[in-house]
PDB file of N, CA and C in Angstrom:
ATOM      1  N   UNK A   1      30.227   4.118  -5.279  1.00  0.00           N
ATOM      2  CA  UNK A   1      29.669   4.231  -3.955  1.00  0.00           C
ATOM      3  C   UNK A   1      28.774   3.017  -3.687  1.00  0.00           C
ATOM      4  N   UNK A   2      28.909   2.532  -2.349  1.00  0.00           N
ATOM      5  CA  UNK A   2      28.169   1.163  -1.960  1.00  0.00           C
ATOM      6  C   UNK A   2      26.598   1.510  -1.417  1.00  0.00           C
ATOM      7  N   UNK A   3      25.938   0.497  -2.179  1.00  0.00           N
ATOM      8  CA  UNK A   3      24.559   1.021  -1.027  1.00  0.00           C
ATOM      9  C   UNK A   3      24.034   1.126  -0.098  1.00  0.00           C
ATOM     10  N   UNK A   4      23.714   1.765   1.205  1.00  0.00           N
ATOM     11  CA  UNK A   4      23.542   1.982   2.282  1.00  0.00           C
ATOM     12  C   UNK A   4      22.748   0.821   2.522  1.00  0.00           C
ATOM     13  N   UNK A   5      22.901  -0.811   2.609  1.00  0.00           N
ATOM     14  CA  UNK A   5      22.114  -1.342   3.303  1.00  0.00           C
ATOM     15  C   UNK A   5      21.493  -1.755   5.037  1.00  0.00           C
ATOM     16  N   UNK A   6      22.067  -0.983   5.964  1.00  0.00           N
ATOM     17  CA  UNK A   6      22.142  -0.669   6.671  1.00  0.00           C
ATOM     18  C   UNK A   6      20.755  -0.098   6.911  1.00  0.00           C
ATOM     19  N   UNK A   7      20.542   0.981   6.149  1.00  0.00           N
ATOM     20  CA  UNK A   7      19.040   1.377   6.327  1.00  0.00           C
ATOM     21  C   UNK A   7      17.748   0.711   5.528  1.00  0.00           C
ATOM     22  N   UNK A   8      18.366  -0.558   5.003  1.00  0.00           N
ATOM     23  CA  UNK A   8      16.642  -0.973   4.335  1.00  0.00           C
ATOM     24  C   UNK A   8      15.596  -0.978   5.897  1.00  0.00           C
ATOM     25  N   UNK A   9      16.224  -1.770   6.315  1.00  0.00           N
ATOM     26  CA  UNK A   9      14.819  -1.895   7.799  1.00  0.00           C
ATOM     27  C   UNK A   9      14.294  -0.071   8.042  1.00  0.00           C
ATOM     28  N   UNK A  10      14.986   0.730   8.654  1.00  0.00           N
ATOM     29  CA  UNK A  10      14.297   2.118   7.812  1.00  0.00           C
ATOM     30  C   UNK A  10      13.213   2.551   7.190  1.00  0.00           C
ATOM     31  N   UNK A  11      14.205   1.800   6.326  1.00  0.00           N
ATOM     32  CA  UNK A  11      13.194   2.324   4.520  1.00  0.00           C
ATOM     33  C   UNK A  11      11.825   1.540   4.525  1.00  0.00           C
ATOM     34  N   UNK A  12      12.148   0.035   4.834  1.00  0.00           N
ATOM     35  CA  UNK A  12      10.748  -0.447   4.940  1.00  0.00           C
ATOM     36  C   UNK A  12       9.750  -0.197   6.127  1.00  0.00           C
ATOM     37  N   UNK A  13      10.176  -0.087   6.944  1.00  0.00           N
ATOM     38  CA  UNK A  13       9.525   0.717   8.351  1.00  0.00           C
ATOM     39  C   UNK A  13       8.651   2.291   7.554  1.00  0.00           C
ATOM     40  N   UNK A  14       9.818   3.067   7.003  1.00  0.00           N
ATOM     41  CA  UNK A  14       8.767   3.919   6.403  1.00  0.00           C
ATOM     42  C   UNK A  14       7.909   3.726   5.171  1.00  0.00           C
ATOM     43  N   UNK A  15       8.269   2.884   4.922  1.00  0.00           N
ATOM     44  CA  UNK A  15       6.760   2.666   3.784  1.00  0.00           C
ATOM     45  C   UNK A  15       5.567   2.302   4.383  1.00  0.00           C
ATOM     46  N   UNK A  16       5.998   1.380   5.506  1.00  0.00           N
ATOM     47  CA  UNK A  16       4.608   1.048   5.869  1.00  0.00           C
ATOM     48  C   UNK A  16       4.030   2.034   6.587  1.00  0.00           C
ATOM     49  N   UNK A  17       4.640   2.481   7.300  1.00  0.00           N
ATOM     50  CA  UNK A  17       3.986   4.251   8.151  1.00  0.00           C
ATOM     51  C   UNK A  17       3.235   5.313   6.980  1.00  0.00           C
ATOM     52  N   UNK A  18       4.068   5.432   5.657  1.00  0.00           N
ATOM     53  CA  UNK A  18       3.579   5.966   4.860  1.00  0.00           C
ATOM     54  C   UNK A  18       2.127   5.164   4.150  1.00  0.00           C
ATOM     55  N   UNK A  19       2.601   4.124   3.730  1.00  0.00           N
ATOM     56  CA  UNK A  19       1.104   3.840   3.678  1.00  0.00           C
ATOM     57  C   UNK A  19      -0.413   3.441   4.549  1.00  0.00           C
ATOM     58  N   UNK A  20       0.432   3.306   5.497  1.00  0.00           N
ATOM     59  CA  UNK A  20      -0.648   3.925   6.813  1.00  0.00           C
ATOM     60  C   UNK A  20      -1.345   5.031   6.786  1.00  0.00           C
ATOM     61  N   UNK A  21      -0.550   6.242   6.797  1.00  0.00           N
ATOM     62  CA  UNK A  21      -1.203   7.398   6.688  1.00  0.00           C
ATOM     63  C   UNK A  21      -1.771   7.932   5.184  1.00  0.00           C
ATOM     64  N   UNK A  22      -1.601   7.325   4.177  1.00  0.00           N
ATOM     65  CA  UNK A  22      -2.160   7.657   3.021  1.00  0.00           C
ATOM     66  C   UNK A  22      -2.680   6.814   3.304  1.00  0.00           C
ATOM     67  N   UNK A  23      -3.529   4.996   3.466  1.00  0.00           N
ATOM     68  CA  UNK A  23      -4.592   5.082   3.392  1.00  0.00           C
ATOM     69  C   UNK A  23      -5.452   5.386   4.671  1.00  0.00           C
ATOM     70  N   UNK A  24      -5.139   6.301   5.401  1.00  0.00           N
ATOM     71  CA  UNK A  24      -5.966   6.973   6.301  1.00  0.00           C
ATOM     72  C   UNK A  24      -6.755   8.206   5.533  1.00  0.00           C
ATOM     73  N   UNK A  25      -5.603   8.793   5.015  1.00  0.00           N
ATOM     74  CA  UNK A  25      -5.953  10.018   4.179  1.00  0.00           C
ATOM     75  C   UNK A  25      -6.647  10.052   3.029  1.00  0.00           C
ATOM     76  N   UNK A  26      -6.231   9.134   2.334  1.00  0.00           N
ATOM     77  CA  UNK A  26      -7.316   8.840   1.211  1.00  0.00           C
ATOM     78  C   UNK A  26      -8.495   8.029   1.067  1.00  0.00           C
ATOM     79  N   UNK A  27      -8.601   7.083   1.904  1.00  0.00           N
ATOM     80  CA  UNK A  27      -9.959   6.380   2.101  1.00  0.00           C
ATOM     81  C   UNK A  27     -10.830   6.209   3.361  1.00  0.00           C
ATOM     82  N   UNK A  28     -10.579   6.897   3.999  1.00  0.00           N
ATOM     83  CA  UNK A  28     -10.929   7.018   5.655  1.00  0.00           C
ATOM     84  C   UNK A  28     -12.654   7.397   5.917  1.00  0.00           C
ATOM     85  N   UNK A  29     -12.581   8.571   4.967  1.00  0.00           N
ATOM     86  CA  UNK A  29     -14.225   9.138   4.659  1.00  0.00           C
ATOM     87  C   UNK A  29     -14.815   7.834   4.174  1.00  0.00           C
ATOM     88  N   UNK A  30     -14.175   7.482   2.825  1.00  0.00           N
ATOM     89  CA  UNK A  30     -14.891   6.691   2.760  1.00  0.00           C
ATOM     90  C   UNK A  30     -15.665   5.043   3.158  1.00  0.00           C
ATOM     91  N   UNK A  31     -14.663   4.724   3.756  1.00  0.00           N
ATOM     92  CA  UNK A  31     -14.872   3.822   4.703  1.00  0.00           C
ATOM     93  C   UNK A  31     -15.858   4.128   5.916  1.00  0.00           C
ATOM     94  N   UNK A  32     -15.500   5.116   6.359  1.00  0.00           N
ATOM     95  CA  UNK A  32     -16.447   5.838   7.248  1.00  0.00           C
ATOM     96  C   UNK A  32     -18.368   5.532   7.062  1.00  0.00           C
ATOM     97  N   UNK A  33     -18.266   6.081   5.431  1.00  0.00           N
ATOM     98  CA  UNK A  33     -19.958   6.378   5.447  1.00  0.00           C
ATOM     99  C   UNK A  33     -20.404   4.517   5.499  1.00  0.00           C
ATOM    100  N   UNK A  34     -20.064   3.711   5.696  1.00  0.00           N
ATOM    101  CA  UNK A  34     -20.556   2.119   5.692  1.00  0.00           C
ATOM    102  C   UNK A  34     -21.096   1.988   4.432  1.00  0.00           C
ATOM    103  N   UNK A  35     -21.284   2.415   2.918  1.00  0.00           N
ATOM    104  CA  UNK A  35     -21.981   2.317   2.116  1.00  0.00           C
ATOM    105  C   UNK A  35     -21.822   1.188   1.420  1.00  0.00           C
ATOM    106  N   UNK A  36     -22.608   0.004   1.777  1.00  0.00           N
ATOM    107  CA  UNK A  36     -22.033  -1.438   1.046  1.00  0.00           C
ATOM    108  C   UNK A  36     -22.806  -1.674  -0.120  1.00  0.00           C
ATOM    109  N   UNK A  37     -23.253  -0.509  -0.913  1.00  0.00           N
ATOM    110  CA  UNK A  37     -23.732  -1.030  -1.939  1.00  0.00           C
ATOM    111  C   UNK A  37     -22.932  -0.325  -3.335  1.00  0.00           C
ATOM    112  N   UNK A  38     -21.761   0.616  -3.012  1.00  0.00           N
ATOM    113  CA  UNK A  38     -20.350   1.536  -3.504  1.00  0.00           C
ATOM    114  C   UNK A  38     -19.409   0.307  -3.903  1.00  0.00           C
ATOM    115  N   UNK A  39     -19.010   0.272  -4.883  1.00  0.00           N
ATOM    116  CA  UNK A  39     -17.742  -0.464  -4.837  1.00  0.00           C
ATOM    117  C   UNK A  39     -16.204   0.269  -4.381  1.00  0.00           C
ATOM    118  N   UNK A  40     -16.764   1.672  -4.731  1.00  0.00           N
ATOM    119  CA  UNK A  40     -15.837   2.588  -3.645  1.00  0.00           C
ATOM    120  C   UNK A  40     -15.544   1.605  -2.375  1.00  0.00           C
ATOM    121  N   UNK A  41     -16.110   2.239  -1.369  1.00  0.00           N
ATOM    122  CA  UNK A  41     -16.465   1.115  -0.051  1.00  0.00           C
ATOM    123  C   UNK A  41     -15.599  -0.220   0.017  1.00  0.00           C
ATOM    124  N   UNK A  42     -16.135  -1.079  -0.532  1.00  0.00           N
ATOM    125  CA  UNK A  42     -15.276  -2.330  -0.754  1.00  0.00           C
ATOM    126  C   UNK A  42     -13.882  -2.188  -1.012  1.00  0.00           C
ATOM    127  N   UNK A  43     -13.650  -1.184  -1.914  1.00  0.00           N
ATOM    128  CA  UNK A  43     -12.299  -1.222  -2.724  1.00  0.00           C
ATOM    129  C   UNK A  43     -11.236  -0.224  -1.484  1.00  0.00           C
ATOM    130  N   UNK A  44     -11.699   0.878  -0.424  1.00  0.00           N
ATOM    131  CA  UNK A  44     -11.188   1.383   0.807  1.00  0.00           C
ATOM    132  C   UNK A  44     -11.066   1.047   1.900  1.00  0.00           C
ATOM    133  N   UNK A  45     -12.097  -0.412   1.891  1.00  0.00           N
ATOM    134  CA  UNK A  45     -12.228  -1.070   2.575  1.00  0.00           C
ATOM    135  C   UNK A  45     -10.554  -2.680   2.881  1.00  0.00           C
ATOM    136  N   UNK A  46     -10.642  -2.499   1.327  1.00  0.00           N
ATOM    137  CA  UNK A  46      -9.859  -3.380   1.531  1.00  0.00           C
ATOM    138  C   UNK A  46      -8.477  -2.949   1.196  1.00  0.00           C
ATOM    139  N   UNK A  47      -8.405  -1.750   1.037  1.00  0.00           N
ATOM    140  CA  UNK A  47      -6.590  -0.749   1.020  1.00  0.00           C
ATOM    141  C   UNK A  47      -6.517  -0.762   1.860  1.00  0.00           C
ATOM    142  N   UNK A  48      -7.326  -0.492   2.929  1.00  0.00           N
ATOM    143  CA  UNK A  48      -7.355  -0.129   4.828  1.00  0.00           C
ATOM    144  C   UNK A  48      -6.777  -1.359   5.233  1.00  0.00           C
ATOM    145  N   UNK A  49      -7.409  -3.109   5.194  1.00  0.00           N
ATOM    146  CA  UNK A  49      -7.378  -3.474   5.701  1.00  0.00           C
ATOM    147  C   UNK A  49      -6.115  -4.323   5.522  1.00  0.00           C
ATOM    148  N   UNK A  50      -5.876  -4.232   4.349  1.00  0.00           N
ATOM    149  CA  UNK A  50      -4.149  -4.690   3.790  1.00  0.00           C
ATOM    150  C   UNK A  50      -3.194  -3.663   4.286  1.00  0.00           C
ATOM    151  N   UNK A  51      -3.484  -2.649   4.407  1.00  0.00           N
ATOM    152  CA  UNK A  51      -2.509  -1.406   4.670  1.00  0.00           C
ATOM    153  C   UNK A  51      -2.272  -1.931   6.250  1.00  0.00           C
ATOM    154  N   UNK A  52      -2.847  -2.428   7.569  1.00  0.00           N
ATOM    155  CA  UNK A  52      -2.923  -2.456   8.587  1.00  0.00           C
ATOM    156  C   UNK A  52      -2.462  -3.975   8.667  1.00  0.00           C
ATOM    157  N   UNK A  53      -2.777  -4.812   7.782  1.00  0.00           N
ATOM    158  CA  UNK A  53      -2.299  -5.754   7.590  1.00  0.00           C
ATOM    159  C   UNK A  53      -0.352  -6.524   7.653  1.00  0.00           C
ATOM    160  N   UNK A  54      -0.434  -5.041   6.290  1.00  0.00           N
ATOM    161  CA  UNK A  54       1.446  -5.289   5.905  1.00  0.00           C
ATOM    162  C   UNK A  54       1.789  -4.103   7.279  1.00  0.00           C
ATOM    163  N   UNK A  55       1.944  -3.568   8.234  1.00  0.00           N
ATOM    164  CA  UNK A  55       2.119  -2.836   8.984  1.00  0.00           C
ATOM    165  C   UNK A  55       2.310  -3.963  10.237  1.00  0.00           C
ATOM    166  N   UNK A  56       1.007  -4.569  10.470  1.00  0.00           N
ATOM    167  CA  UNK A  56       1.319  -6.022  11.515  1.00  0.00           C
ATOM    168  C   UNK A  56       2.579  -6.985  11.461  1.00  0.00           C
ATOM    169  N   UNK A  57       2.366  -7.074   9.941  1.00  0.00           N
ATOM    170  CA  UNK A  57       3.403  -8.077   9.260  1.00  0.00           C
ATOM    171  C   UNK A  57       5.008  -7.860   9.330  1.00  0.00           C
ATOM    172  N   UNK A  58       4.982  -6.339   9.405  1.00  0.00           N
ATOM    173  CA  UNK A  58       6.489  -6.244  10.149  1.00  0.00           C
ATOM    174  C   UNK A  58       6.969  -6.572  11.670  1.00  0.00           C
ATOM    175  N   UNK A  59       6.368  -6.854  12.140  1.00  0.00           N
ATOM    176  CA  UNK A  59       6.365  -7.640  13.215  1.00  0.00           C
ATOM    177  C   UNK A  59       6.075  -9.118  13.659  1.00  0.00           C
ATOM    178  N   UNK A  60       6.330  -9.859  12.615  1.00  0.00           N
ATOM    179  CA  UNK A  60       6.506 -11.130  12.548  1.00  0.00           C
ATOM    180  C   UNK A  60       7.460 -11.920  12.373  1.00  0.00           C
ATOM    181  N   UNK A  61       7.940 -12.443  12.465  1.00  0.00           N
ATOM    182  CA  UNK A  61       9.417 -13.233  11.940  1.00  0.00           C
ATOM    183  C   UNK A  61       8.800 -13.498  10.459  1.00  0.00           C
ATOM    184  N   UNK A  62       7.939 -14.616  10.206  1.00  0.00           N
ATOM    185  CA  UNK A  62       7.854 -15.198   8.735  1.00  0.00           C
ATOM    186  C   UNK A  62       7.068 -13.829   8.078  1.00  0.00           C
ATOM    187  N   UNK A  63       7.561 -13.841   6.699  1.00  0.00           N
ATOM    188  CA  UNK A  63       7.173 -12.492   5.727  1.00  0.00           C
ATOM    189  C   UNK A  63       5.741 -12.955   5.095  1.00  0.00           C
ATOM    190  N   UNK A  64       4.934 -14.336   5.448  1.00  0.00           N
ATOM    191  CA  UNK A  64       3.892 -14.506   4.422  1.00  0.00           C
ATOM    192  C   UNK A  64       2.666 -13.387   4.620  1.00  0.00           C
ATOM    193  N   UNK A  65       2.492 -13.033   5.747  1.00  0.00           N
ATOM    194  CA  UNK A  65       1.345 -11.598   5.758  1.00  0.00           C
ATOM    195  C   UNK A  65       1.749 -10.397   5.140  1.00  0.00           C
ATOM    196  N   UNK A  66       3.323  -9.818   5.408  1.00  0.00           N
ATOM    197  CA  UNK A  66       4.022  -8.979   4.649  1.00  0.00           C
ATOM    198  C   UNK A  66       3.598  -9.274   2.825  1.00  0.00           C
ATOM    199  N   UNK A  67       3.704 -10.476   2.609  1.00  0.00           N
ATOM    200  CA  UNK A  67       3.827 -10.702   0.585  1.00  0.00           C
ATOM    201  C   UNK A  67       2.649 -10.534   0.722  1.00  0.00           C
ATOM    202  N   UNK A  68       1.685 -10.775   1.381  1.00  0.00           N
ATOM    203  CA  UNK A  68       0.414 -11.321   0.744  1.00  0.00           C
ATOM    204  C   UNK A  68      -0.170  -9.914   0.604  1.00  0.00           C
ATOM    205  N   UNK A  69       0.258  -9.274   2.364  1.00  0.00           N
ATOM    206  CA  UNK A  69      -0.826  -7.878   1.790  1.00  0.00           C
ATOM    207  C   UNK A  69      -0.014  -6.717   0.891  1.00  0.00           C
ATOM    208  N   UNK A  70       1.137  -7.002   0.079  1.00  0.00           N
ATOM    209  CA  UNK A  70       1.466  -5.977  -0.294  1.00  0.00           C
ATOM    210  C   UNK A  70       1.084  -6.486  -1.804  1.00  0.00           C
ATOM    211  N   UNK A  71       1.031  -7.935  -1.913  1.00  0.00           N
ATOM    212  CA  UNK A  71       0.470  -8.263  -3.161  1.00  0.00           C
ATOM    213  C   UNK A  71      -1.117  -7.820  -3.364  1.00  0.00           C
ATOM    214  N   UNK A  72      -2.093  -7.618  -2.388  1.00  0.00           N
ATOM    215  CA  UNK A  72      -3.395  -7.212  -2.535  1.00  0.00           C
ATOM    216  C   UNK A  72      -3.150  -6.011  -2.946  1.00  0.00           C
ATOM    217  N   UNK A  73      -2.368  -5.293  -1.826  1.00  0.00           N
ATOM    218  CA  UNK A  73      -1.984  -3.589  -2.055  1.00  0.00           C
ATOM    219  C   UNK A  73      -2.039  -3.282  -3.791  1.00  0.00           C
ATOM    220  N   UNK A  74      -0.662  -3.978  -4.197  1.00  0.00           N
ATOM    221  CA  UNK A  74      -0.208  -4.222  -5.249  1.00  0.00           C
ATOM    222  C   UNK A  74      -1.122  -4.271  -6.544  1.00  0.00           C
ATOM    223  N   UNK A  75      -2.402  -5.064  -6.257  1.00  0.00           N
ATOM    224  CA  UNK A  75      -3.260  -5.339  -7.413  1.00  0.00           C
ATOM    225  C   UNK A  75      -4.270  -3.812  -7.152  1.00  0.00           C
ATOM    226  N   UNK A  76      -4.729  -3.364  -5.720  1.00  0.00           N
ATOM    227  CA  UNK A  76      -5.712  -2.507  -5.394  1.00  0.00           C
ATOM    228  C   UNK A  76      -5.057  -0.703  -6.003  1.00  0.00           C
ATOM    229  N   UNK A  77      -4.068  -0.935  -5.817  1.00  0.00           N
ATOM    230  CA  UNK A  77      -2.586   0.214  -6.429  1.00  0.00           C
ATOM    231  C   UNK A  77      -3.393   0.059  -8.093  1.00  0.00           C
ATOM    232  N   UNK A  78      -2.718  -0.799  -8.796  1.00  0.00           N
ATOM    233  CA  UNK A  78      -3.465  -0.747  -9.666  1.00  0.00           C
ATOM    234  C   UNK A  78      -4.629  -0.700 -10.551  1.00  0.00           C
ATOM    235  N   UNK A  79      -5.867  -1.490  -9.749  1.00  0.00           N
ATOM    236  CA  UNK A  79      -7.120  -0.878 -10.166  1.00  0.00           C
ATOM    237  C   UNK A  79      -7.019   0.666  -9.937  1.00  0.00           C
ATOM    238  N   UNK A  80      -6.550   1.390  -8.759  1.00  0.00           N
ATOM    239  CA  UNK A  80      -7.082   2.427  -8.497  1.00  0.00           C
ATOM    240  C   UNK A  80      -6.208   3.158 -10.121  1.00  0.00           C
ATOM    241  N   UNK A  81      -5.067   3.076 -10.165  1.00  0.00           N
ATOM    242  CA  UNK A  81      -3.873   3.584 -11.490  1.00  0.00           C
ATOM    243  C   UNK A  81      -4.789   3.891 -12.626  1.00  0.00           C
ATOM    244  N   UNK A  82      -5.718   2.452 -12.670  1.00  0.00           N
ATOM    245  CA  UNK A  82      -6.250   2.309 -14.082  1.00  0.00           C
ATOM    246  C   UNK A  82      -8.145   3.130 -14.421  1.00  0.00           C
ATOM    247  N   UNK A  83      -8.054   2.924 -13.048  1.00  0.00           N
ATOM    248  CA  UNK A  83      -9.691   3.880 -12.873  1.00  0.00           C
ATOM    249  C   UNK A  83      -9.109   5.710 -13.529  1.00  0.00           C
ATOM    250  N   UNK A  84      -8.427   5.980 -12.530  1.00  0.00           N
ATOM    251  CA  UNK A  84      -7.986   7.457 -12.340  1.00  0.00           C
ATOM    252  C   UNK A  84      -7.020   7.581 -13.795  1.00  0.00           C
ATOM    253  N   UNK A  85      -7.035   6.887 -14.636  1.00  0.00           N
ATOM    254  CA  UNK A  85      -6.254   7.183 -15.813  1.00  0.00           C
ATOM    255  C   UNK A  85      -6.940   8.195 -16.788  1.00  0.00           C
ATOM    256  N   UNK A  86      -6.198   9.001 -17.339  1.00  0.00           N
ATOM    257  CA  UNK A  86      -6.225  10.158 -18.223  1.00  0.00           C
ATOM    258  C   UNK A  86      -5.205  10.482 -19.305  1.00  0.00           C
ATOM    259  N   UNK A  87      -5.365  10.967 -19.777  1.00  0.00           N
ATOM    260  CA  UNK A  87      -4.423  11.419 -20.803  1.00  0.00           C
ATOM    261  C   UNK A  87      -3.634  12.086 -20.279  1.00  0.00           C
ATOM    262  N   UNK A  88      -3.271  12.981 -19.669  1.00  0.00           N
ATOM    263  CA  UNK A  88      -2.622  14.056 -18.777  1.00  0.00           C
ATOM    264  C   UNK A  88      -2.238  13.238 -17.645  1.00  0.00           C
ATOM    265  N   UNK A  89      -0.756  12.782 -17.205  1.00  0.00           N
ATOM    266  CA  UNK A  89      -0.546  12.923 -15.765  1.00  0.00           C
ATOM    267  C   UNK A  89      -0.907  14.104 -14.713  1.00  0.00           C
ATOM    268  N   UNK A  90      -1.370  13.385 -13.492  1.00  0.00           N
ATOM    269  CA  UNK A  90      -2.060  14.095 -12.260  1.00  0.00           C
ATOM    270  C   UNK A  90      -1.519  13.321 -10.972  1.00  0.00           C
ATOM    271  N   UNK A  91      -1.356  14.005 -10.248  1.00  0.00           N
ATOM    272  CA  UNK A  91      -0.899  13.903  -8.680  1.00  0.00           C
ATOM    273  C   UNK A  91      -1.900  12.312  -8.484  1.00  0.00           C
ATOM    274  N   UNK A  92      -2.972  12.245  -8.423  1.00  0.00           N
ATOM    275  CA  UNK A  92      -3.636  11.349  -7.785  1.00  0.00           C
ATOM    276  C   UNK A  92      -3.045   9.675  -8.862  1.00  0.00           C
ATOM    277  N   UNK A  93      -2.628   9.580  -9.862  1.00  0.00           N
ATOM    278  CA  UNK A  93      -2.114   8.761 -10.695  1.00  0.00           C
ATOM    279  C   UNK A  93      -0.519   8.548 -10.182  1.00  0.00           C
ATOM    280  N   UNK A  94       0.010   9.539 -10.041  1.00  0.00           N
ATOM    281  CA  UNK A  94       1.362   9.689  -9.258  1.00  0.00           C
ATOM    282  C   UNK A  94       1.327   8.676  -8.183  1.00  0.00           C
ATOM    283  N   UNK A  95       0.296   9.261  -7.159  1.00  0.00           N
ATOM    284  CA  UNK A  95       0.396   8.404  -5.949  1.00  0.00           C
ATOM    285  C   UNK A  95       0.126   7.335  -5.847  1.00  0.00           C
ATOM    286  N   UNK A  96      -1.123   6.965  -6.873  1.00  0.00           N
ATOM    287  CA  UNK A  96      -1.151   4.880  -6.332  1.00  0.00           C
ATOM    288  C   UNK A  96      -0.037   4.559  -7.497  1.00  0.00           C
ATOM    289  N   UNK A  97       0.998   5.244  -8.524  1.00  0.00           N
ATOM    290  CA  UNK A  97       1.941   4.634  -9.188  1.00  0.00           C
ATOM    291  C   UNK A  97       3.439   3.931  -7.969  1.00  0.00           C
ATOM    292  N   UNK A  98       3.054   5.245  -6.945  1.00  0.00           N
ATOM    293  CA  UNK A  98       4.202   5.161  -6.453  1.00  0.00           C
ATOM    294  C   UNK A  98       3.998   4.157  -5.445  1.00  0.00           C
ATOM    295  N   UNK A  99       2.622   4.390  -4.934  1.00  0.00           N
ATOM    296  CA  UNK A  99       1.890   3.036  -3.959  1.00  0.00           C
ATOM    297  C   UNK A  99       2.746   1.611  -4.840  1.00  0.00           C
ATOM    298  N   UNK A 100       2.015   1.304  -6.482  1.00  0.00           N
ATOM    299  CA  UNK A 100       2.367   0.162  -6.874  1.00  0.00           C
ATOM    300  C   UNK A 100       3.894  -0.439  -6.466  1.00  0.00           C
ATOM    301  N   UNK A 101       4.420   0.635  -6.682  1.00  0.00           N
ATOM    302  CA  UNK A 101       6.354   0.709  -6.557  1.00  0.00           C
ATOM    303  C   UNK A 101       6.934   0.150  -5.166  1.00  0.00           C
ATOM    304  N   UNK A 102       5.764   0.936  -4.526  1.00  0.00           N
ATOM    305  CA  UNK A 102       6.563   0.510  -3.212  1.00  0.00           C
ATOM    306  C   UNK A 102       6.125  -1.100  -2.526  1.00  0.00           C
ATOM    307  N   UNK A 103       4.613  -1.553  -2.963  1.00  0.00           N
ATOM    308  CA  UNK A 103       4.404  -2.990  -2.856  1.00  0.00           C
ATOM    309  C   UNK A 103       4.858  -3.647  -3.319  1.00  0.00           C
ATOM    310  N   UNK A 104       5.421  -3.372  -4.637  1.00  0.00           N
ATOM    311  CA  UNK A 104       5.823  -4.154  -5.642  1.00  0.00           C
ATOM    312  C   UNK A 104       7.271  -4.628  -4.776  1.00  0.00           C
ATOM    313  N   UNK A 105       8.282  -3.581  -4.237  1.00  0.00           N
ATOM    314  CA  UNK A 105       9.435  -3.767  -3.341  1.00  0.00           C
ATOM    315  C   UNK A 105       8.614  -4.635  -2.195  1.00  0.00           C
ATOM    316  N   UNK A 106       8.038  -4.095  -1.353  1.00  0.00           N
ATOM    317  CA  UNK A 106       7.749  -4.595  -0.113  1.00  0.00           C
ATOM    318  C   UNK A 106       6.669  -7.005  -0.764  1.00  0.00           C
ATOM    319  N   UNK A 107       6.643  -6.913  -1.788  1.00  0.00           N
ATOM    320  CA  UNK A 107       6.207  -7.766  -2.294  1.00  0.00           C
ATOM    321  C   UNK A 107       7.496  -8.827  -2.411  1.00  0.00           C
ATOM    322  N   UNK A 108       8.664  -8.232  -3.206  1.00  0.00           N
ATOM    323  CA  UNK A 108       9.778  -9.154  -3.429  1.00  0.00           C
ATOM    324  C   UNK A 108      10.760  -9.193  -2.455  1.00  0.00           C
ATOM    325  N   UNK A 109      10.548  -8.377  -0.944  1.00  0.00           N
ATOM    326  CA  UNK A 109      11.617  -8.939  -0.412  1.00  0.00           C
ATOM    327  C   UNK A 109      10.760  -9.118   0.812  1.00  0.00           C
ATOM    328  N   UNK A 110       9.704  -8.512   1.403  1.00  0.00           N
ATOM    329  CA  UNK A 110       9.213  -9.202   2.374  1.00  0.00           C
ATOM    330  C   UNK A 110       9.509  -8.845   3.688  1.00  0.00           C
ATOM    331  N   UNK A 111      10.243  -9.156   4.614  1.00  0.00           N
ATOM    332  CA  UNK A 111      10.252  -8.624   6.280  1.00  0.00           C
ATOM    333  C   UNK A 111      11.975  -9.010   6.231  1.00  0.00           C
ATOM    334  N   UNK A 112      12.594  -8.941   5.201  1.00  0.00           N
ATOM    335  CA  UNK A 112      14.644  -9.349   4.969  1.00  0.00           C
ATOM    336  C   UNK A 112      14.832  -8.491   6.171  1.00  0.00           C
ATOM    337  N   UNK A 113      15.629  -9.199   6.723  1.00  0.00           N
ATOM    338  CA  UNK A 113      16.243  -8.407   7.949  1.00  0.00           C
ATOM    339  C   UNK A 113      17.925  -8.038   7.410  1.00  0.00           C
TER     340      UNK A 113
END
């Protein structure tokens, strides 16, 4: 069976919607309280602003805002992976794994039409 490429534009359309609304959902409060002395803060601060970033970036012809903020994503995915690490897999490790996964895609191909 051949792969549906037909729907990547789709697929990447919904990642970025999805990570829109997860980082609404997950860092929104905290962004909210202004606390600039949190590295929380800083670190929701700047998922937000890459997240709104690679979301713009699909609407560009050239992909360099697309790489760049999914490469921030990409590194911020992982601090968060490595903070929230445990011995036990947990939902909240799940989700910035799958965050990493999906920048990591939206990283190597960019705005491909």
């Amino acid at each position: 069976m051949k792969p549906a490429k037909g729907l990547f534009q789709f697929a990447a359309w919904l990642i970025r919607i999805t990570m829109m609304v997860f980082a609404y959902t997950v860092f929104f409060e905290t962004v909210k309280t202004f606390d600039f002395s949190a590295l929380e803060f800083y670190i929701a601060a700047a998922f937000s602003l890459f997240t709104v970033l690679l979301f713009v970036g699909g609407f560009l012809a050239k992909p360099a805002m697309t790489v760049l903020s999914a490469f921030f994503l990409f590194g911020l995915s992982v601090y968060q992976l490595v903070v929230l690490f445990t011995q036990e897999p947990n939902l909240p490790m799940l989700v910035f794994l799958m965050s990493m996964s999906m920048m990591l895609m939206m990283f190597s191909v960019g705005n491909k039409k």
